[in-house]
C-alpha atoms as a PDB file:
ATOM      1  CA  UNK A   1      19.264 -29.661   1.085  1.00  0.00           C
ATOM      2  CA  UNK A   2      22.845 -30.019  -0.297  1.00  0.00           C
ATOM      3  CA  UNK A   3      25.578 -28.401   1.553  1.00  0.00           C
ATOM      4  CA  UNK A   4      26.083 -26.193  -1.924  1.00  0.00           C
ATOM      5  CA  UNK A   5      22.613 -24.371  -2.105  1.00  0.00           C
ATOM      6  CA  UNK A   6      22.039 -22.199  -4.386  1.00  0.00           C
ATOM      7  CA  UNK A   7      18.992 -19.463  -5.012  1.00  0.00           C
ATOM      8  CA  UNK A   8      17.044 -21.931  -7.251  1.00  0.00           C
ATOM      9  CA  UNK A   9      16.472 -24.400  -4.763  1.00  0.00           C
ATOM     10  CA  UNK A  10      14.316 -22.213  -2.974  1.00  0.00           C
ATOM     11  CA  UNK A  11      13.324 -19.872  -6.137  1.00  0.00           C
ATOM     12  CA  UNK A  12      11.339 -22.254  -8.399  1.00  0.00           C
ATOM     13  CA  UNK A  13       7.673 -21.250 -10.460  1.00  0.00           C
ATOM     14  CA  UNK A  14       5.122 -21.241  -7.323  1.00  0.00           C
ATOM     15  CA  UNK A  15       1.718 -19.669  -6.452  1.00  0.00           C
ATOM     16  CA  UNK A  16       1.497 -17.294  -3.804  1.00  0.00           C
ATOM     17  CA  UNK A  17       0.985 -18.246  -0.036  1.00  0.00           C
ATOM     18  CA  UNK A  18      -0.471 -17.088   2.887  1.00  0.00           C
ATOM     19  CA  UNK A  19       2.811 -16.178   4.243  1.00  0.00           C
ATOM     20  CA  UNK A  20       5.008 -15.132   0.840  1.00  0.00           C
ATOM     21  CA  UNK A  21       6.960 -12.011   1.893  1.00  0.00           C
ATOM     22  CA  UNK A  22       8.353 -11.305  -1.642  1.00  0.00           C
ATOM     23  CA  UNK A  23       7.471 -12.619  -5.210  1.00  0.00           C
ATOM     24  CA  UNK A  24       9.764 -12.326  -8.498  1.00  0.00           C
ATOM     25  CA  UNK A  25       7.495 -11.157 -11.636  1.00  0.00           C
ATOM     26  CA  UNK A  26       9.065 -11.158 -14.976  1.00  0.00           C
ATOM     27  CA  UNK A  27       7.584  -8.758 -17.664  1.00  0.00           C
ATOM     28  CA  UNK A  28       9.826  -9.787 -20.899  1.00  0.00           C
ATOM     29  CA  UNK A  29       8.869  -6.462 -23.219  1.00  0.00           C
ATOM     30  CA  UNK A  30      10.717  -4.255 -25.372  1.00  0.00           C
ATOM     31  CA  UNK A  31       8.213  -2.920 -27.657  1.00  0.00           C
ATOM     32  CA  UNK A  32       8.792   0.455 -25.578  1.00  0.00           C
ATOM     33  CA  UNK A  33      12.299   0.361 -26.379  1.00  0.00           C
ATOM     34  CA  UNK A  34      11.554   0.308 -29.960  1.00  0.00           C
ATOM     35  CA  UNK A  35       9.635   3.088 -29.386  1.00  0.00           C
ATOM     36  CA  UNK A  36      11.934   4.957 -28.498  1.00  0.00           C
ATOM     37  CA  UNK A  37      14.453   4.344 -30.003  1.00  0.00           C
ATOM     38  CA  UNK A  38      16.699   1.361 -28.548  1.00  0.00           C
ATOM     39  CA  UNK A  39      18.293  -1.663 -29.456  1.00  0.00           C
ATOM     40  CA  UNK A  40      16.126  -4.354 -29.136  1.00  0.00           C
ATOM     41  CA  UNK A  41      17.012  -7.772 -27.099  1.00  0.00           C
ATOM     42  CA  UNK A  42      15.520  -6.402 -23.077  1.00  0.00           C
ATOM     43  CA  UNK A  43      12.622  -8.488 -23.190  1.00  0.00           C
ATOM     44  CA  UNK A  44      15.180 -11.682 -22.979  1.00  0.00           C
ATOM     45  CA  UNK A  45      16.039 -10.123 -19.764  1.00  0.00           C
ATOM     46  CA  UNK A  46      13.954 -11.313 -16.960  1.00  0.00           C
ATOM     47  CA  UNK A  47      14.937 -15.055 -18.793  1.00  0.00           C
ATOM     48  CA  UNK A  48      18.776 -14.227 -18.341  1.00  0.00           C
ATOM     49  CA  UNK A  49      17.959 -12.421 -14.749  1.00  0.00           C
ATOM     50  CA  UNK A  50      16.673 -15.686 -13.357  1.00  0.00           C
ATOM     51  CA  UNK A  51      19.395 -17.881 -15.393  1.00  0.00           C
ATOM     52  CA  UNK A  52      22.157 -15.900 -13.240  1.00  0.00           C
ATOM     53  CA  UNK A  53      20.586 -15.286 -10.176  1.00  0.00           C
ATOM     54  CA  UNK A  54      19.356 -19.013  -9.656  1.00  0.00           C
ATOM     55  CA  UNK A  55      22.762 -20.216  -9.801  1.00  0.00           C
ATOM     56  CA  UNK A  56      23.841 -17.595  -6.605  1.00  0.00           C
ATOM     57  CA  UNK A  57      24.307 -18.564  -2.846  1.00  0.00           C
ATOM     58  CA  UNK A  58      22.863 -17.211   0.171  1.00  0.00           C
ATOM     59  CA  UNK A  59      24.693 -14.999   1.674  1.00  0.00           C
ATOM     60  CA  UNK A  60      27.653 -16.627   2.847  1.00  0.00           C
ATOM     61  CA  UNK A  61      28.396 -14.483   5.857  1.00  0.00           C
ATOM     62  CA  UNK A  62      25.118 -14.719   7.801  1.00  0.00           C
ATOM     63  CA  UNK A  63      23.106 -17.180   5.855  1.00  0.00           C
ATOM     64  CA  UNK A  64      19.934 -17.695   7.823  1.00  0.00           C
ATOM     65  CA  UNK A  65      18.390 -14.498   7.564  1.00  0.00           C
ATOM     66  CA  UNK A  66      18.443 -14.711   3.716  1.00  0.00           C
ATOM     67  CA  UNK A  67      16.800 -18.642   3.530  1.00  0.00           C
ATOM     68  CA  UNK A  68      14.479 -17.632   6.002  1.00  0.00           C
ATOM     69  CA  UNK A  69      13.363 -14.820   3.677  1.00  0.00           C
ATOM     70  CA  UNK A  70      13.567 -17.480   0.487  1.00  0.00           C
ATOM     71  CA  UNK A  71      11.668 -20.045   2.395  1.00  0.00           C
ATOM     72  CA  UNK A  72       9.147 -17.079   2.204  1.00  0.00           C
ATOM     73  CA  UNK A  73       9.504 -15.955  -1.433  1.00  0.00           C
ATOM     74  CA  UNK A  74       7.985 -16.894  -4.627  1.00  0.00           C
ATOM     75  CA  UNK A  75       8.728 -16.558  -8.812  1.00  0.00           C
ATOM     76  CA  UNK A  76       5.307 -16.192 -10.123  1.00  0.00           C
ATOM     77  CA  UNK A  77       7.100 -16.307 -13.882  1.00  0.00           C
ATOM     78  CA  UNK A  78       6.452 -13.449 -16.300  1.00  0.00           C
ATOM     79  CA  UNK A  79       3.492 -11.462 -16.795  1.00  0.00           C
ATOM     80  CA  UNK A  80       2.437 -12.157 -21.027  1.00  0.00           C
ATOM     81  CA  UNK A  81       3.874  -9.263 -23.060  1.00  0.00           C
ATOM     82  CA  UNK A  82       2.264  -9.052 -26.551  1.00  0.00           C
ATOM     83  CA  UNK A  83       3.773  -5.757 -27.936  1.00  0.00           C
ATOM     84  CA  UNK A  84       0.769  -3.889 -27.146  1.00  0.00           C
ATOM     85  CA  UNK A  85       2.503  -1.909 -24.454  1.00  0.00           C
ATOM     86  CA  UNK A  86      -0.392   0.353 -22.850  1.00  0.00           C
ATOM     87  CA  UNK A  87      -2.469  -3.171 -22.759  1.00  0.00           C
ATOM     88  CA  UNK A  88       0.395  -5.004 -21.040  1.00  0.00           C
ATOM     89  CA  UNK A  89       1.391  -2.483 -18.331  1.00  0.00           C
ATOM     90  CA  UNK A  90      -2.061  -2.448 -17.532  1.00  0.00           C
ATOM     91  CA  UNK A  91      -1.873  -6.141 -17.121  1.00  0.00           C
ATOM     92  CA  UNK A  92       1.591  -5.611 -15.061  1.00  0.00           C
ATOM     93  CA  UNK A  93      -0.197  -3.116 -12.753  1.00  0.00           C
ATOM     94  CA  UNK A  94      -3.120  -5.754 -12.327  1.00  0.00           C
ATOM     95  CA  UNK A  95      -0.414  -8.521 -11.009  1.00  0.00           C
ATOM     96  CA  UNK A  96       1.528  -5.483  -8.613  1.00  0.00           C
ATOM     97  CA  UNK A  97      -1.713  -4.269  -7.464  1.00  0.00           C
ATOM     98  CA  UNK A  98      -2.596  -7.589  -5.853  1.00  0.00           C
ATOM     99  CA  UNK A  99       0.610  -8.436  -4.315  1.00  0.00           C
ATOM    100  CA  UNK A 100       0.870  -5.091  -3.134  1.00  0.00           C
ATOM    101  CA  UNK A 101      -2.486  -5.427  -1.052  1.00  0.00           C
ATOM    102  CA  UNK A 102      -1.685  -8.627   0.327  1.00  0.00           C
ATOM    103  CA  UNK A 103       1.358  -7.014   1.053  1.00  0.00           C
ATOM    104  CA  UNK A 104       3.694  -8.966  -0.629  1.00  0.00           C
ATOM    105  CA  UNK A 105       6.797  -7.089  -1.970  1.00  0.00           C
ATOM    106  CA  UNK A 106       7.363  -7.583  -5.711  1.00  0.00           C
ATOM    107  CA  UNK A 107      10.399  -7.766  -7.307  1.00  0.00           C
ATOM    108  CA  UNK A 108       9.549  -7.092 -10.836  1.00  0.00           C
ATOM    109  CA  UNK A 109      12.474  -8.405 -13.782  1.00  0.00           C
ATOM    110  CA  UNK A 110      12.104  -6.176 -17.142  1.00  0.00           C
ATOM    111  CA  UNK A 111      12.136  -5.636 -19.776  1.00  0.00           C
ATOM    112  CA  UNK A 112      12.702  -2.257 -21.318  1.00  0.00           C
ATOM    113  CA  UNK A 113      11.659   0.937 -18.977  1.00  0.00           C
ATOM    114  CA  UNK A 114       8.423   0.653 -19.732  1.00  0.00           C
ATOM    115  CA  UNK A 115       7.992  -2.084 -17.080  1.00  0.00           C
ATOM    116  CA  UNK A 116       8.061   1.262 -14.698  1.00  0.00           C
ATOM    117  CA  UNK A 117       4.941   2.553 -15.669  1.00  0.00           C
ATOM    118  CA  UNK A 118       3.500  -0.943 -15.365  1.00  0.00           C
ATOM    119  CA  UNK A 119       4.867  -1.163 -11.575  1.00  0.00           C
ATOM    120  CA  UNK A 120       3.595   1.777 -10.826  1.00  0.00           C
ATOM    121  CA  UNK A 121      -0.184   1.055 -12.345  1.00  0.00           C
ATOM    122  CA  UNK A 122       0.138  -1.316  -9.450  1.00  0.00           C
ATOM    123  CA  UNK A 123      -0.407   1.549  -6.978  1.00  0.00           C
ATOM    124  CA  UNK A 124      -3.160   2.975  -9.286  1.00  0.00           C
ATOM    125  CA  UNK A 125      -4.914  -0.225  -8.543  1.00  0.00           C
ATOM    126  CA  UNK A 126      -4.001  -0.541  -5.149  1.00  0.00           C
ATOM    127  CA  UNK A 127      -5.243   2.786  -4.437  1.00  0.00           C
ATOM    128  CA  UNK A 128      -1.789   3.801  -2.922  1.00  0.00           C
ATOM    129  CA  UNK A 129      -0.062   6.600  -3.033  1.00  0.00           C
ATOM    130  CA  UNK A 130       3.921   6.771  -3.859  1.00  0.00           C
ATOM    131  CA  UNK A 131       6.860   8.425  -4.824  1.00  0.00           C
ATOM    132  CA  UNK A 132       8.777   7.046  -7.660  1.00  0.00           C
ATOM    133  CA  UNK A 133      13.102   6.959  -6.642  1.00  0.00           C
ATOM    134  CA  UNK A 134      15.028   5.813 -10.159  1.00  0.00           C
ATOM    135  CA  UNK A 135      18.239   4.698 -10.138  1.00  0.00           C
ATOM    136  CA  UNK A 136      19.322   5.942 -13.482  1.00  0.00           C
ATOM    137  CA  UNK A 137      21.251   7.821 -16.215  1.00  0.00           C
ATOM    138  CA  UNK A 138      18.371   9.106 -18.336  1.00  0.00           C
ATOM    139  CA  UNK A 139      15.445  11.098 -16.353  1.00  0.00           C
ATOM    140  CA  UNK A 140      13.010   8.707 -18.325  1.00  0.00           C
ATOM    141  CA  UNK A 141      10.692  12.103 -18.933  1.00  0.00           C
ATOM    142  CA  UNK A 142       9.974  12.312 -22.369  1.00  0.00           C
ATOM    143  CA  UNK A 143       6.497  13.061 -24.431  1.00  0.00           C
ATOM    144  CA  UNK A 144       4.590  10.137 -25.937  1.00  0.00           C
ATOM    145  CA  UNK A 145       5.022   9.374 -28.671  1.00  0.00           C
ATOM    146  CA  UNK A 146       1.988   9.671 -31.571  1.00  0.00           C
ATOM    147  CA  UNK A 147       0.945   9.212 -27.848  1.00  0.00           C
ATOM    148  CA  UNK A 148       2.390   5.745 -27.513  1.00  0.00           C
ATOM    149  CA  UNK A 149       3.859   5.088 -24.021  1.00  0.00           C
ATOM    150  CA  UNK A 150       7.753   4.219 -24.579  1.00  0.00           C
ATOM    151  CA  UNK A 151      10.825   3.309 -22.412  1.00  0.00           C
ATOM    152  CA  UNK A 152      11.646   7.086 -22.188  1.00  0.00           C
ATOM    153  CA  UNK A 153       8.350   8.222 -20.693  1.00  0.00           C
ATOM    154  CA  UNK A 154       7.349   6.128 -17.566  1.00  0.00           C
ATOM    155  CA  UNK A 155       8.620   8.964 -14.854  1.00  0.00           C
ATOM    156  CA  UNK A 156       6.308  11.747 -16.933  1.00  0.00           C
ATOM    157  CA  UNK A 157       3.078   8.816 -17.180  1.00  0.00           C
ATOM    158  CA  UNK A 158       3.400   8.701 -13.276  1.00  0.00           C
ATOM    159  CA  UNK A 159       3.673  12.398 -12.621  1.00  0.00           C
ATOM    160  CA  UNK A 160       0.870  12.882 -15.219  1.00  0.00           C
ATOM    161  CA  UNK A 161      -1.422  10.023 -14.134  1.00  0.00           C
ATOM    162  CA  UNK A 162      -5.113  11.509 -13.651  1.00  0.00           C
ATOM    163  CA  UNK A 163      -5.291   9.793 -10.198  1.00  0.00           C
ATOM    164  CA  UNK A 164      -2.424  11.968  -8.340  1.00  0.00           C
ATOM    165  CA  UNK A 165      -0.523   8.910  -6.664  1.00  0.00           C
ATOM    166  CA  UNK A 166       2.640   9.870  -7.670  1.00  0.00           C
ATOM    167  CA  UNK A 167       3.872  11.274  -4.758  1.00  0.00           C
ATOM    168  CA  UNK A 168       6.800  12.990  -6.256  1.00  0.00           C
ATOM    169  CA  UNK A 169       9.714  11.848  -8.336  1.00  0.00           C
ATOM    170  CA  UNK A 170      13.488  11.515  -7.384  1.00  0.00           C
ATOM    171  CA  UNK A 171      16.428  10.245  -9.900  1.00  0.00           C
ATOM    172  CA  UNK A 172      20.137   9.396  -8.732  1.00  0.00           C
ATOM    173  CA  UNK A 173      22.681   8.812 -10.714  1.00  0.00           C
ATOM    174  CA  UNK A 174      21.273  11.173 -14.144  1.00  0.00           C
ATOM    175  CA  UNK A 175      24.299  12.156 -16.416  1.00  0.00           C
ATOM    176  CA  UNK A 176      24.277  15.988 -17.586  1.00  0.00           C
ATOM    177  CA  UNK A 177      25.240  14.803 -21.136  1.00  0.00           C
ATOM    178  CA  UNK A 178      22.734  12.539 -21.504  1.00  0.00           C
ATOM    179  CA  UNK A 179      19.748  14.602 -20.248  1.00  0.00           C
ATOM    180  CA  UNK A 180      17.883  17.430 -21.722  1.00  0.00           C
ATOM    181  CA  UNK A 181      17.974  20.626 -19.002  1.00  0.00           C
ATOM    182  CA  UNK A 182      14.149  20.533 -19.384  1.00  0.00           C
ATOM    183  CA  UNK A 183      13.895  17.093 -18.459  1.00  0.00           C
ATOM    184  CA  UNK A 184      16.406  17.758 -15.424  1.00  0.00           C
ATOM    185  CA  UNK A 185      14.207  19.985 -14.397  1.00  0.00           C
ATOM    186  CA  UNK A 186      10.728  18.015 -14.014  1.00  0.00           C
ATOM    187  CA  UNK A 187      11.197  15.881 -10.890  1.00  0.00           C
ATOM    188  CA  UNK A 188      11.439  17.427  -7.771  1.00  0.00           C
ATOM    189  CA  UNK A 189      14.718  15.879  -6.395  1.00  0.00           C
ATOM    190  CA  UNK A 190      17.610  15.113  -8.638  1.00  0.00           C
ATOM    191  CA  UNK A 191      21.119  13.505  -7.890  1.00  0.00           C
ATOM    192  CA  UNK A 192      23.599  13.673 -10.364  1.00  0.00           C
ATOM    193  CA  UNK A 193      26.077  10.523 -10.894  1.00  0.00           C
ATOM    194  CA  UNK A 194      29.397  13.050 -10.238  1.00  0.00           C
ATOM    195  CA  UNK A 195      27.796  13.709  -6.653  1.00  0.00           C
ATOM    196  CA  UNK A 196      26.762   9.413  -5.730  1.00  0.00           C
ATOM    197  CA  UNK A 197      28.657   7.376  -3.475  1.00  0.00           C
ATOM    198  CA  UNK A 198      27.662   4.523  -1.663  1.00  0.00           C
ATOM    199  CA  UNK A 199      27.233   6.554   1.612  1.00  0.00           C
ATOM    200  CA  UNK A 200      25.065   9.186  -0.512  1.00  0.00           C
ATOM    201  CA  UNK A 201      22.815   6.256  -1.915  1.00  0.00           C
ATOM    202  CA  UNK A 202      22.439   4.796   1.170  1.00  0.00           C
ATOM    203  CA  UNK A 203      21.162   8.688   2.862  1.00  0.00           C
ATOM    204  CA  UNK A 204      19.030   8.710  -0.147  1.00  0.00           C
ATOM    205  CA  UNK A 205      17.153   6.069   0.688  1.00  0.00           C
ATOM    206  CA  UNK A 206      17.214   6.597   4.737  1.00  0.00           C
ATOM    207  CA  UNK A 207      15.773   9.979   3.785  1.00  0.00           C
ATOM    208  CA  UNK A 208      12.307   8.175   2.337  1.00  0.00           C
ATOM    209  CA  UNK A 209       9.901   9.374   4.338  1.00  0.00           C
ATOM    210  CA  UNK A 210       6.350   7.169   2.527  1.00  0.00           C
ATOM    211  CA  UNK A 211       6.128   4.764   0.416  1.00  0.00           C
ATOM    212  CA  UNK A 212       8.426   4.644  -2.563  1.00  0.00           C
ATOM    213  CA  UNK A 213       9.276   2.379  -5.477  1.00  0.00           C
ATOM    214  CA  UNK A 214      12.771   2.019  -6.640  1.00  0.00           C
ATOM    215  CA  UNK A 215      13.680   1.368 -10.046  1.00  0.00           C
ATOM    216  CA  UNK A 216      16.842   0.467 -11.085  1.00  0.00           C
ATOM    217  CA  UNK A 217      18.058   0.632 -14.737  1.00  0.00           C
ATOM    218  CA  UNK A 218      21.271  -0.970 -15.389  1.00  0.00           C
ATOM    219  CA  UNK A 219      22.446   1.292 -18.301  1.00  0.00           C
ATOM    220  CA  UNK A 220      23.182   3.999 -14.710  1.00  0.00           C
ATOM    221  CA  UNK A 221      26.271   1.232 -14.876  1.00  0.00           C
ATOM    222  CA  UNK A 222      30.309   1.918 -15.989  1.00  0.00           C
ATOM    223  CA  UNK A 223      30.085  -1.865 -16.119  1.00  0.00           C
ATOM    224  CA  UNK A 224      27.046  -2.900 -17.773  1.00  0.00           C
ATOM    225  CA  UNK A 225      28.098  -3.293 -21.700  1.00  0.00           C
ATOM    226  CA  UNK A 226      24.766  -5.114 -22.193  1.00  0.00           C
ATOM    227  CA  UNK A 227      21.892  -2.780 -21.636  1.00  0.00           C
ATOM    228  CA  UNK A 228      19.518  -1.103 -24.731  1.00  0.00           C
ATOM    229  CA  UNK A 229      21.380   2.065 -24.332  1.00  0.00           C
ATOM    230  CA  UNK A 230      24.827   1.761 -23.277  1.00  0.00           C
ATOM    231  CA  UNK A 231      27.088   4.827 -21.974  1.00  0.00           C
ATOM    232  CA  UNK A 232      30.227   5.564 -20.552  1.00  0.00           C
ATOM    233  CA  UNK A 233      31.095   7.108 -16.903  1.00  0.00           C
ATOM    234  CA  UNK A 234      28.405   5.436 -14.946  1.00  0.00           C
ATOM    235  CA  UNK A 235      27.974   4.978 -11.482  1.00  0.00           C
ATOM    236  CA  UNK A 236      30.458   2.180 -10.167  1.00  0.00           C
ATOM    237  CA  UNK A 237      29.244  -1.357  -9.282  1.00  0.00           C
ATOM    238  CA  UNK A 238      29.663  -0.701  -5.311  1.00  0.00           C
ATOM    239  CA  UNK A 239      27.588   2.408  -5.321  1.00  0.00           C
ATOM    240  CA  UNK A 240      24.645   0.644  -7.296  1.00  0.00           C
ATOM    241  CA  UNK A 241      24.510  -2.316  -5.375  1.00  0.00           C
ATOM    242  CA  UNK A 242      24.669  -0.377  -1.727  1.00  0.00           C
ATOM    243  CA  UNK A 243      21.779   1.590  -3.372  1.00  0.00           C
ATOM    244  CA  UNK A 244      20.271  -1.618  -4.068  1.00  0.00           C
ATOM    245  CA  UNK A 245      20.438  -3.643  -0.689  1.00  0.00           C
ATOM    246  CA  UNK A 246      19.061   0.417   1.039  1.00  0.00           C
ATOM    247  CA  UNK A 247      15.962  -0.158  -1.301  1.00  0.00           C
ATOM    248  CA  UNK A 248      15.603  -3.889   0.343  1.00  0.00           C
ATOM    249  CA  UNK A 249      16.550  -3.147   4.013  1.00  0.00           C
ATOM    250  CA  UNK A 250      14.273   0.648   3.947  1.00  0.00           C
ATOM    251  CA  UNK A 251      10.842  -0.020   5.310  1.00  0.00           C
ATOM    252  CA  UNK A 252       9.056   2.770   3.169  1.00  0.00           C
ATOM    253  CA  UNK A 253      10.772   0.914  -0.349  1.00  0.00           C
ATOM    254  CA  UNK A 254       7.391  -1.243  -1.206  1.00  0.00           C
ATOM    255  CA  UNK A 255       8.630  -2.690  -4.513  1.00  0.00           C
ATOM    256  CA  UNK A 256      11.552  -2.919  -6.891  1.00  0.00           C
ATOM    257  CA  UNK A 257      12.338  -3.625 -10.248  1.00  0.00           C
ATOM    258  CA  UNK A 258      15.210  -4.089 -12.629  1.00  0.00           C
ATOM    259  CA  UNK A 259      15.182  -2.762 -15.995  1.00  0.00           C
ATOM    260  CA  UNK A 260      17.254  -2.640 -19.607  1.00  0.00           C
ATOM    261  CA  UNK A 261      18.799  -5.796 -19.308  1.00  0.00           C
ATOM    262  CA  UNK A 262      19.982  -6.823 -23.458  1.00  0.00           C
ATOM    263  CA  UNK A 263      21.380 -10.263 -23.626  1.00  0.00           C
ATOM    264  CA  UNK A 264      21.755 -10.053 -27.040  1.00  0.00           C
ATOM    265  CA  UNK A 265      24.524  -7.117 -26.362  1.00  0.00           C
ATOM    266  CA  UNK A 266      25.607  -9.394 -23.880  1.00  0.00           C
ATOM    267  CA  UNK A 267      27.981 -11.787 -25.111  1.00  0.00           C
ATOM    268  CA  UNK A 268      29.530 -12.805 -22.294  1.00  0.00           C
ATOM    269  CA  UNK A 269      27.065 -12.706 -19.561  1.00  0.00           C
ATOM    270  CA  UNK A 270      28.004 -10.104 -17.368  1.00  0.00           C
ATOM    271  CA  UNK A 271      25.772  -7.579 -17.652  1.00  0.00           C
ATOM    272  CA  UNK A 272      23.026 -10.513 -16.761  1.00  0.00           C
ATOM    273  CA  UNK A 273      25.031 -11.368 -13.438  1.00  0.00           C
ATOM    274  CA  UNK A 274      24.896  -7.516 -12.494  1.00  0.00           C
ATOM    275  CA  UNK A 275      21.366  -7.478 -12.985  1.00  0.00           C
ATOM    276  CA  UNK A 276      21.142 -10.728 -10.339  1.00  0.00           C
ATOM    277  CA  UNK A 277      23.180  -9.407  -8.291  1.00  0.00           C
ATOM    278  CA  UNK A 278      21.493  -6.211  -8.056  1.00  0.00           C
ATOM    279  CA  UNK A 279      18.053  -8.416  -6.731  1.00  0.00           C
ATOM    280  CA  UNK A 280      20.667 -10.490  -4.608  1.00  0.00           C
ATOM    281  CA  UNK A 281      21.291  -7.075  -2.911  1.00  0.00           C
ATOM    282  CA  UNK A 282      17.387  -6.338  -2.818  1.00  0.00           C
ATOM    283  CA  UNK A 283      16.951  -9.488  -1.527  1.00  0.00           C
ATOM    284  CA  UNK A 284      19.517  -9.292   1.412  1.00  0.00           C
ATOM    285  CA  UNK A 285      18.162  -6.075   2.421  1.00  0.00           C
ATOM    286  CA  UNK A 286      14.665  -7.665   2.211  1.00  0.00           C
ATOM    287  CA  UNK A 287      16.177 -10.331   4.503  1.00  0.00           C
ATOM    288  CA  UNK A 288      17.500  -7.280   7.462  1.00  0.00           C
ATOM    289  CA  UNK A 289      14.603  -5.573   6.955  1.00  0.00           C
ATOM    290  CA  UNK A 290      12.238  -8.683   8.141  1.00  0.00           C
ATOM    291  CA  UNK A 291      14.348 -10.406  10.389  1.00  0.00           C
ATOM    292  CA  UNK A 292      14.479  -6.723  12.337  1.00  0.00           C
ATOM    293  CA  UNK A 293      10.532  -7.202  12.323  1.00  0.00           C
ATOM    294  CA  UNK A 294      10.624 -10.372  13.586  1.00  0.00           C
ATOM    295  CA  UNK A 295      12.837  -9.170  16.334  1.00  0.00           C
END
């Protein structure tokens, strides 16, 4: 190892092990986006995801908890998207499903916001139950359409689901102007982006009391120019990342994933480094969270 290592030395295609604690899945679609609506370009994300995040460092402060958890960490590549999006979040759930009964943590790279409902087909198949904690703007609560599944549905699909595993729905960070009040209204726990700071993400998360997945969609971001459905007045980078590296270090947070990610809006790569950054924070809470098991 060089003394200048960076995230792809440890984070290169590999099969799962016997002792993987956490595997990167990459589900490149956007056919849900054009559902609904959005400017196409999100299922180049999980490609520009693992282009930034490769090129990051441990964490320079306390370095060995974070190699120890990449010496136990695996990118399985990207689940095949085809456009048929019911057909390929099935096939997403398949892939979560397994690692989450071998009790791997996935880290899943999207793709529009359908890759939610995907991630949480997972628990279908699992047989797990779960509440669903979204880190974003939009409440992601809409109809389907000509009943099509889209990027602004996944939250209802999971509430809806005929097998009753959601185990309830929270959203931080939802702007009033860019939500319908009915919408506001249908999960159980909302936190508006006015009321967030890091200290308030942080008691979100410690205030998990199952199993959760966290999904994080970038366009929640003041500083993320390159998403499918940009906005103004979003949460500031600090707050999202501290809500990020809770969701890694909180033992009820089972999986993760990253959403809305458009390098084509994206000229000059920052909204891609966010997105890396945001999994760097995942990751370094992964990296508390096990080396306090090992202890």
């Amino acid at each position: 190892m060089s003394d200048d290592p960076r995230l792809g030395d440890w984070l290169r295609d590999s099969a799962l092990a016997d002792d993987t604690r956490v595997a990167i899945l990459g589900f490149p679609s956007d056919e849900g986006v054009r559902r609904n609506g959005g400017r196409l370009g999100a299922a180049q994300g999980p490609a520009a995801i693992r282009e930034a995040l490769v090129k990051m460092t441990p964490d320079a402060r306390d370095p060995a908890p974070f190699v120890c958890l990449l010496e136990h960490a695996a990118d399985l590549g990207d689940v095949a998207a085809t456009g048929d999006v019911e057909a390929d979040q099935a096939r997403l759930g398949e892939a979560v499903g397994e690692l989450l009964a071998a009790g791997v943590v996935p880290v899943i790279l999207g793709g529009g916001h359908e890759t939610a409902f995907g991630h949480f087909l997972g628990y279908v198949a699992a047989g797990q139950r779960v509440r669903a904690l979204n880190w974003d703007a939009h409440a992601d609560v809409r109809p389907l359409r000509d009943g099509k599944a889209h990027s602004g549905s996944p939250f209802r699909q999971m509430l809806d689901h005929p097998s009753g595993l959601c185990a309830g729905y929270t959203v931080a960070g939802l702007h009033p102007w860019r939500v319908d009040a009915a919408h506001a209204a249908v999960p159980d726990r909302v936190v508006w982006a006015d009321d967030l700071d890091a200290a308030r993400a942080e008691a979100e998360v410690a205030a998990l009391d199952g199993p959760a997945l966290a999904s994080f969609d970038l366009d929640a971001v003041d500083a993320a120019p390159g998403v499918s459905a940009p906005g103004v007045g979003g949460l500031p980078v600090g707050v999202w990342l501290a809500a990020a590296e809770a969701c890694g270090r909180s033992p009820h947070v089972r999986s993760v994933d990253v959403v809305e990610l458009n390098p084509l809006h994206d000229p000059d790569g920052r909204t891609a480094v966010l997105a890396a950054l945001t999994v760097w924070h995942v990751l370094r809470g992964l990296a508390e969270r096990f080396s306090a098991d090992a202890g």
